[in-house]
Protein backbone atom coordinates (compact mmCIF):
# COMPACT_ATOMS: atom_id res chain seq x y z
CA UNK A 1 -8.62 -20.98 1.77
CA UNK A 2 -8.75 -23.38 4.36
CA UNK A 3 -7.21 -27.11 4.79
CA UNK A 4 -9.07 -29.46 2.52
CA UNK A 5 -9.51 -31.51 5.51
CA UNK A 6 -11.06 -28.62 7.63
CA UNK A 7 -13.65 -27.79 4.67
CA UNK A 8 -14.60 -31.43 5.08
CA UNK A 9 -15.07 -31.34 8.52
CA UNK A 10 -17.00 -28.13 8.75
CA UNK A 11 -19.28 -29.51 5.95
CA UNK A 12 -19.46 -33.20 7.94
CA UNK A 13 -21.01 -30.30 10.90
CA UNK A 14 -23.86 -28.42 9.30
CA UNK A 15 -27.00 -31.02 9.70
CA UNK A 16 -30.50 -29.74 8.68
CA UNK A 17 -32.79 -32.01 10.83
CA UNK A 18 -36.53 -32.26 10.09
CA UNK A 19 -38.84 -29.86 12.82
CA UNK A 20 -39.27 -31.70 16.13
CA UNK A 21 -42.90 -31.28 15.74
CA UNK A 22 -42.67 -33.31 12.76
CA UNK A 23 -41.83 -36.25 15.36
CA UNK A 24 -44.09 -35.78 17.44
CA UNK A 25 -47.30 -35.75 15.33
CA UNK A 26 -45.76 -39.22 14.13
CA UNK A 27 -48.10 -41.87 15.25
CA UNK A 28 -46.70 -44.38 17.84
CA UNK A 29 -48.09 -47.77 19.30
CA UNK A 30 -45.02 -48.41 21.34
CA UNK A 31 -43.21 -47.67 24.10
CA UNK A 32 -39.98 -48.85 25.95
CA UNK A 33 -40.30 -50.71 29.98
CA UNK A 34 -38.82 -48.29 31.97
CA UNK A 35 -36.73 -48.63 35.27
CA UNK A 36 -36.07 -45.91 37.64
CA UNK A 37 -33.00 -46.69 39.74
CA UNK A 38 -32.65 -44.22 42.55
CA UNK A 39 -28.91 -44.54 44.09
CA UNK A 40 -25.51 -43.34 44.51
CA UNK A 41 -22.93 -43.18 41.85
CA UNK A 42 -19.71 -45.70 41.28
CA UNK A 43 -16.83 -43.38 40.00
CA UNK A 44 -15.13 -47.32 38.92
CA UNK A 45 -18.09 -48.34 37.16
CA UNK A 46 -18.78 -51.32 39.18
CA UNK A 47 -21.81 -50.53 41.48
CA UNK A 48 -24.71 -48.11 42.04
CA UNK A 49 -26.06 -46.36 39.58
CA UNK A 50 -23.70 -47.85 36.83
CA UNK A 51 -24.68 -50.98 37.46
CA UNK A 52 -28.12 -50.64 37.87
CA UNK A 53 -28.12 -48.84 34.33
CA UNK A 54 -25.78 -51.72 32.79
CA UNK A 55 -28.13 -54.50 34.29
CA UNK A 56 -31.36 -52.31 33.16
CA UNK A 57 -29.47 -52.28 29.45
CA UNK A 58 -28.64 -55.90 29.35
CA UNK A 59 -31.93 -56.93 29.66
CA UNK A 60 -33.67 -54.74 27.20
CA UNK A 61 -35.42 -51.77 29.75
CA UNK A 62 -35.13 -48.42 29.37
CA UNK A 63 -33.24 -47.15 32.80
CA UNK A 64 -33.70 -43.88 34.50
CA UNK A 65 -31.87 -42.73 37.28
CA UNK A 66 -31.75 -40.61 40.21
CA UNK A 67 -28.60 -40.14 41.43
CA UNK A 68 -28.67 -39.40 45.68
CA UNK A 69 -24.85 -39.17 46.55
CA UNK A 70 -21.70 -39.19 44.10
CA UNK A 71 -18.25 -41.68 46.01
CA UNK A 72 -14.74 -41.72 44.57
CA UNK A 73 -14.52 -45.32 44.34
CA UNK A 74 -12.78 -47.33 42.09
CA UNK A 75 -12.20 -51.38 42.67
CA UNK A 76 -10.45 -51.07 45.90
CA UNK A 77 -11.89 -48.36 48.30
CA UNK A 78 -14.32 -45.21 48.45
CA UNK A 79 -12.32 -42.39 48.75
CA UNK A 80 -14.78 -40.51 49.44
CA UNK A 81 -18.65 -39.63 49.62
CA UNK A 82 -20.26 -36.47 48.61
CA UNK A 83 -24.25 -36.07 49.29
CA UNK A 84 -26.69 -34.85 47.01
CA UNK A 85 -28.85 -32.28 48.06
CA UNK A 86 -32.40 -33.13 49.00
CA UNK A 87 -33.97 -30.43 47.05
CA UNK A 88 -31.79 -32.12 44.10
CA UNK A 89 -32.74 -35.50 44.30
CA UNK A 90 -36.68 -34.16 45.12
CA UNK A 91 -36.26 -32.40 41.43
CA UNK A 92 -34.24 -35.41 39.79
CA UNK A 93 -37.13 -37.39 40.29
CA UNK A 94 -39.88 -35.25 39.86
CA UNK A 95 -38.24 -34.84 36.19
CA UNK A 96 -38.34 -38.59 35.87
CA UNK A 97 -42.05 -39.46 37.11
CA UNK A 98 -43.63 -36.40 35.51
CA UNK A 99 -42.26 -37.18 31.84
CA UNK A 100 -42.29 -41.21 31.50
CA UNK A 101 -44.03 -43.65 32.43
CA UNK A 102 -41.85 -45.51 35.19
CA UNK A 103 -42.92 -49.34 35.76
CA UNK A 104 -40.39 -50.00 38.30
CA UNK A 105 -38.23 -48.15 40.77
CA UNK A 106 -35.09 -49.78 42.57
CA UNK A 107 -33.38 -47.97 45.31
CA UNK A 108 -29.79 -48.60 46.37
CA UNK A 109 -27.78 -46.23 48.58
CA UNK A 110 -29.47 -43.49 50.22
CA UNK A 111 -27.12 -42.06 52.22
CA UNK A 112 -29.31 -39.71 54.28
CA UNK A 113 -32.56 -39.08 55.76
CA UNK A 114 -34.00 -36.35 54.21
CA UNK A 115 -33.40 -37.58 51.11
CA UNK A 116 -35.15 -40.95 51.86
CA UNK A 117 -37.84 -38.52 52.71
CA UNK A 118 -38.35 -36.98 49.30
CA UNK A 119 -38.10 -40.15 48.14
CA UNK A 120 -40.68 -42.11 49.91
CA UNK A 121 -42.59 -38.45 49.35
CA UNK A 122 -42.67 -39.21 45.25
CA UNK A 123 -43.17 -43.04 45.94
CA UNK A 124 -46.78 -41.87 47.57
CA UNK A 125 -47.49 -39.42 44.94
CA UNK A 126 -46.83 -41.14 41.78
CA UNK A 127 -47.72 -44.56 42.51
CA UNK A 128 -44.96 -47.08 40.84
CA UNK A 129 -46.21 -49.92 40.34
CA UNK A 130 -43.29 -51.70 42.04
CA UNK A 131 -40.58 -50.90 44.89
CA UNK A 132 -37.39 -52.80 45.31
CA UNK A 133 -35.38 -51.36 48.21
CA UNK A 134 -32.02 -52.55 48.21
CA UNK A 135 -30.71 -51.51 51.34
CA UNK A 136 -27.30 -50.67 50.84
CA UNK A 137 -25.22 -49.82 53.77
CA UNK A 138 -21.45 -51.36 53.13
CA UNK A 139 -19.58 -51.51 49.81
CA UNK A 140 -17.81 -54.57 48.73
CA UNK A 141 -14.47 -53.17 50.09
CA UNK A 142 -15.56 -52.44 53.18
CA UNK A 143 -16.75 -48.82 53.54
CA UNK A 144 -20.17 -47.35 55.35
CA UNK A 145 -22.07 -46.05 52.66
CA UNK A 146 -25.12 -44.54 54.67
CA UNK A 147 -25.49 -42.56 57.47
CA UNK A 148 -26.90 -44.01 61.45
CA UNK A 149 -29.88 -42.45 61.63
CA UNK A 150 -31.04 -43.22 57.97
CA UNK A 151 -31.09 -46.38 58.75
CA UNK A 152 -34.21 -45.87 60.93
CA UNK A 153 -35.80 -43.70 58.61
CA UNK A 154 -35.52 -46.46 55.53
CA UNK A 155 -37.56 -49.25 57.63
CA UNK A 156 -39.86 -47.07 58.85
CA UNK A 157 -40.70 -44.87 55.70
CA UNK A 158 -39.84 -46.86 52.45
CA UNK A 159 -40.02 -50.69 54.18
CA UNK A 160 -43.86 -50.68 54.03
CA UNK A 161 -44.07 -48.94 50.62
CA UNK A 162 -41.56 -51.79 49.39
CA UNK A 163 -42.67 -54.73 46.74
CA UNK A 164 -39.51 -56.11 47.80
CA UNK A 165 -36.20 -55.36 50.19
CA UNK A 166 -32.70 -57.47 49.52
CA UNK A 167 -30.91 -57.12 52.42
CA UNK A 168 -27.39 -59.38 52.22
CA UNK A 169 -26.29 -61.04 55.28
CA UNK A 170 -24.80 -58.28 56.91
CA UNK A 171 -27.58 -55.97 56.10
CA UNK A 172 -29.72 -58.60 57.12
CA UNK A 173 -28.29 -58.31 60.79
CA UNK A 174 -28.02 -54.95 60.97
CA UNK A 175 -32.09 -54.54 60.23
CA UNK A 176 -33.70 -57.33 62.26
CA UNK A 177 -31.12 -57.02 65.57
CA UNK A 178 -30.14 -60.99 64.98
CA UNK A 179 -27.28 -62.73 63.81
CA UNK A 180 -27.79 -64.66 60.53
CA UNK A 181 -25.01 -67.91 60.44
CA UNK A 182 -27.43 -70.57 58.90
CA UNK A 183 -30.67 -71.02 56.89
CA UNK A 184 -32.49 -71.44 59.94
CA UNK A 185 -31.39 -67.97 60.95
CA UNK A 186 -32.18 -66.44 57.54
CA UNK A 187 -35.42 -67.56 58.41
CA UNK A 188 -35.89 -65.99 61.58
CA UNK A 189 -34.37 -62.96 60.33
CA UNK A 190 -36.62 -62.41 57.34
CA UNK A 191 -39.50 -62.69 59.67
CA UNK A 192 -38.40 -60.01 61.81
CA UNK A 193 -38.38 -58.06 58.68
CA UNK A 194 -42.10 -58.71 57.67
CA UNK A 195 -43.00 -57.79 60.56
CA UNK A 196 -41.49 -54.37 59.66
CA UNK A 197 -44.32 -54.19 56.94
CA UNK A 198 -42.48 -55.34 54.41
CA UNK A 199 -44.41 -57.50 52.10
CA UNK A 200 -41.45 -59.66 50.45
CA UNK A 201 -37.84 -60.19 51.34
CA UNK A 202 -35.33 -61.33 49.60
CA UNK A 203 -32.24 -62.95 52.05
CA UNK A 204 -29.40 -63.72 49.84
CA UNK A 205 -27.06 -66.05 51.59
CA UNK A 206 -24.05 -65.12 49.06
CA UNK A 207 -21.66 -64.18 51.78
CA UNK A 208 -22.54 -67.33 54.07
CA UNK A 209 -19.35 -70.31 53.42
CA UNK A 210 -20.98 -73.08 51.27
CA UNK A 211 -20.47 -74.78 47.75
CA UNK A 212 -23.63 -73.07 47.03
CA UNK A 213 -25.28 -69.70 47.36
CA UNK A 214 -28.72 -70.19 48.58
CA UNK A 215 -30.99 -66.83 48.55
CA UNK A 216 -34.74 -67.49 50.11
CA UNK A 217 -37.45 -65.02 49.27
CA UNK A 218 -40.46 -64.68 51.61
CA UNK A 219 -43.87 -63.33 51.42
CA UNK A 220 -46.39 -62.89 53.73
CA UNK A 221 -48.66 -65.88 53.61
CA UNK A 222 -46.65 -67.63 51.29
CA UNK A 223 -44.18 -70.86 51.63
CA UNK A 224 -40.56 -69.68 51.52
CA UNK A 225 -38.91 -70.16 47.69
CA UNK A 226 -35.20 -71.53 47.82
CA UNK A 227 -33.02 -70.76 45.05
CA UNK A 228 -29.63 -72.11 44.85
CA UNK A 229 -27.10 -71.58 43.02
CA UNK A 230 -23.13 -72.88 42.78
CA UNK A 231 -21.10 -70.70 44.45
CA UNK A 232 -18.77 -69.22 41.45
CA UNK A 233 -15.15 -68.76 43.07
CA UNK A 234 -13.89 -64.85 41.80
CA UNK A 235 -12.81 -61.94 42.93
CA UNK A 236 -15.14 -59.98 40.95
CA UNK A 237 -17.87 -59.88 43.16
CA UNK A 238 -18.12 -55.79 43.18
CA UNK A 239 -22.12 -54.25 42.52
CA UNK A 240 -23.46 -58.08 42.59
CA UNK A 241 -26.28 -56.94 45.02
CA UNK A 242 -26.66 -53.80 42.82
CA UNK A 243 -26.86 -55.87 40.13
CA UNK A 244 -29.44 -58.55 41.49
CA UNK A 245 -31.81 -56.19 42.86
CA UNK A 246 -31.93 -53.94 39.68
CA UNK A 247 -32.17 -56.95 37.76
CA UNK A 248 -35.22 -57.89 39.96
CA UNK A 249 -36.89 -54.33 38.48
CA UNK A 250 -36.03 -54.78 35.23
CA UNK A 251 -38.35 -57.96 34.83
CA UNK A 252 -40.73 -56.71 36.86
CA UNK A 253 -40.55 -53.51 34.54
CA UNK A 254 -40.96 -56.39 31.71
CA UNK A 255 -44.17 -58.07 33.38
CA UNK A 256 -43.16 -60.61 35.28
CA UNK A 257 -44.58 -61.73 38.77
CA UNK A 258 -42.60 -61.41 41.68
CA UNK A 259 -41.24 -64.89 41.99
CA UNK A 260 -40.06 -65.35 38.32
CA UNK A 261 -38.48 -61.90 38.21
CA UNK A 262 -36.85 -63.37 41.22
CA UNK A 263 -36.02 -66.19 39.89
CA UNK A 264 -35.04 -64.57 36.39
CA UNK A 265 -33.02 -62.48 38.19
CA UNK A 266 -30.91 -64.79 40.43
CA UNK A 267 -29.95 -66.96 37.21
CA UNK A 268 -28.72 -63.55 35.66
CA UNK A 269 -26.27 -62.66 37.98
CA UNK A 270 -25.61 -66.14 38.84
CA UNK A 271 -24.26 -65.95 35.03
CA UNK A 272 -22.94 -62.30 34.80
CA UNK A 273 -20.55 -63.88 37.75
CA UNK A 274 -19.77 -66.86 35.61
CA UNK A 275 -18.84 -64.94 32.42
CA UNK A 276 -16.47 -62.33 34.72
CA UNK A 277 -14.87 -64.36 36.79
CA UNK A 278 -11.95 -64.61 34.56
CA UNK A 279 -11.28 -61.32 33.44
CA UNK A 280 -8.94 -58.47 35.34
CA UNK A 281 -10.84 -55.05 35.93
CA UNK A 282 -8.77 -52.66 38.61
CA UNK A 283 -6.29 -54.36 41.14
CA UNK A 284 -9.03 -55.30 43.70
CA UNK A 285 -13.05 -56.57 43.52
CA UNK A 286 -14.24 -56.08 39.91
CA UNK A 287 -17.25 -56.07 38.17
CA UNK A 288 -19.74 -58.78 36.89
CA UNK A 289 -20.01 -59.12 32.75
CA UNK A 290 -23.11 -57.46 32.87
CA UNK A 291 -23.18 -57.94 29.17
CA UNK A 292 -22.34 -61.51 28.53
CA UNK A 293 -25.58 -61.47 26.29
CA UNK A 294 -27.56 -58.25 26.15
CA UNK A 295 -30.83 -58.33 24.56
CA UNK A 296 -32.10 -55.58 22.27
CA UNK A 297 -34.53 -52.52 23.72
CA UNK A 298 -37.91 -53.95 23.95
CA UNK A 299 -40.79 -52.25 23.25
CA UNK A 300 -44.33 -53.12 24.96
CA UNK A 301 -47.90 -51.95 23.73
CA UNK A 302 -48.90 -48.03 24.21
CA UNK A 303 -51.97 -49.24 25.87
CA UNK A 304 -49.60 -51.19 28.75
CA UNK A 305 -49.74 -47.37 30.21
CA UNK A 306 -53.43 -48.48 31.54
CA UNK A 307 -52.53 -51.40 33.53
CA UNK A 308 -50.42 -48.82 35.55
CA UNK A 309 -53.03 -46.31 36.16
């Protein structure tokens, strides 16, 4: 006869669950916002796909993901960077678009070209209703994350499909060919970038020196919208422009226009900073408290599903 303690846990094993047709002739009104982030994976937790499914958490949205290129990373270097294939990624997301209904997508690294090509493939055949391109090209510590040539291939195929890009400083100059020091230069550079196609950008001015971090979003036709912010003095800066730009999706996935998810957004990781600046995570940049007050799944009206069609 077997251990007491085994019958228990071979009784604790044997479920009988209800038919899973039984669920689905259940009548539902609801359904969940859902965010698609479409980036590389953070072995350490701290950026990329991680993050974006933290931030997508935090703020009550369903996230998805499609994962483009897996690092060995942790909080002080990538180790290492291993590519997804392109047929892979094409499938990942045809899994995702085909079975729910996606209100936003964010992309963050996409370390090749082909794979920006599937991508900006599904963007034109199942219509999000928004794009935020984060253009991710250096990690916190330091280390290329993208390849030369994609670079190219991301303005020219995925900048005009874009609701948004949120290029840092550095991206910044890399995109538009000019140095950004100063506002003024922000400025100039987002224009460049319009002129791309893109339709908004978000410059955020968090690694210029200052006692406060200034981002500036512009849209065509529109007056630029400041939006300061003290500078919060940490280490644990690692996945903030993850973080931001998924956190930009997420209320856009929620409803919200452009500029309030924006703004929404920047006073989110503004405090996700705050609330981690204190605490030790690795021996070199760690992560924002993505969590410092996570709100509960929210569910929106079946009908919503028409507004996207």
């Amino acid at each position: 006869m077997p251990p007491e303690g085994t019958q228990r846990a071979s009784t604790l094993a044997v479920r009988n669950f209800p038919p899973f047709s039984l669920f689905m002739n259940q009548a539902t009104s609801f359904r969940y916002p859902v965010a698609l982030t479409i980036a590389g994976s953070d072995s350490g937790g701290g950026a990329g796909i991680q993050a974006d499914l933290k931030t997508f958490s935090a703020l009550g949205v369903y996230g998805a993901s499609v994962i483009t290129a897996v690092t060995a990373q942790n909080t002080c270097t990538v180790n290492g960077i291993q590519a997804i294939e392109p047929a892979i990624v094409q499938k990942q997301l045809e899994a995702v678009f085909e079975d729910l209904q996606v209100d936003a997508v964010k992309t963050g690294m996409l370390h090749n070209t082909e794979a920006v090509l599937r991508i900006a493939e599904a963007i034109d055949r199942y219509r999000p209703p928004y794009l935020v391109v984060d253009p991710v090209m250096v990690s916190t510590s330091g280390c290329r994350l993208i390849e030369n040539d994609t670079i190219e291939t991301i303005k020219s195929r995925l900048f005009g499909r874009a609701t948004l890009i949120t290029p840092n400083i550095d991206e910044a100059e890399l995109l538009s060919g000019l140095p950004v020091r100063n506002p003024a230069e922000m400025e100039r550079a987002a224009a460049r970038l319009l002129e791309l196609g893109c339709r908004a950008v978000l410059m955020k001015g968090g690694h210029l020196a200052g006692k406060e971090s200034t981002d500036m979003l512009f849209a065509a036709g529109n007056e630029p919208l400041y939006l300061h912010a003290d500078t919060v003095r940490t280490g644990n800066s690692h996945g903030t422009g993850c973080t931001l730009s998924s956190a930009i999706a997420a209320y856009l996935a929620l409803g919200l226009g452009l500029h309030q998810a924006v703004v929404s957004a920047k006073q989110y990781i503004s405090e996700a900073l705050r609330q981690g600046a204190d605490v030790k995570t690795g021996n070199g940049h760690g992560p924002v408290n993505h969590f410092f007050a996570p709100s509960p799944l929210r569910k929106i009206p079946l009908d919503t599903l028409e507004s996207h069609a």
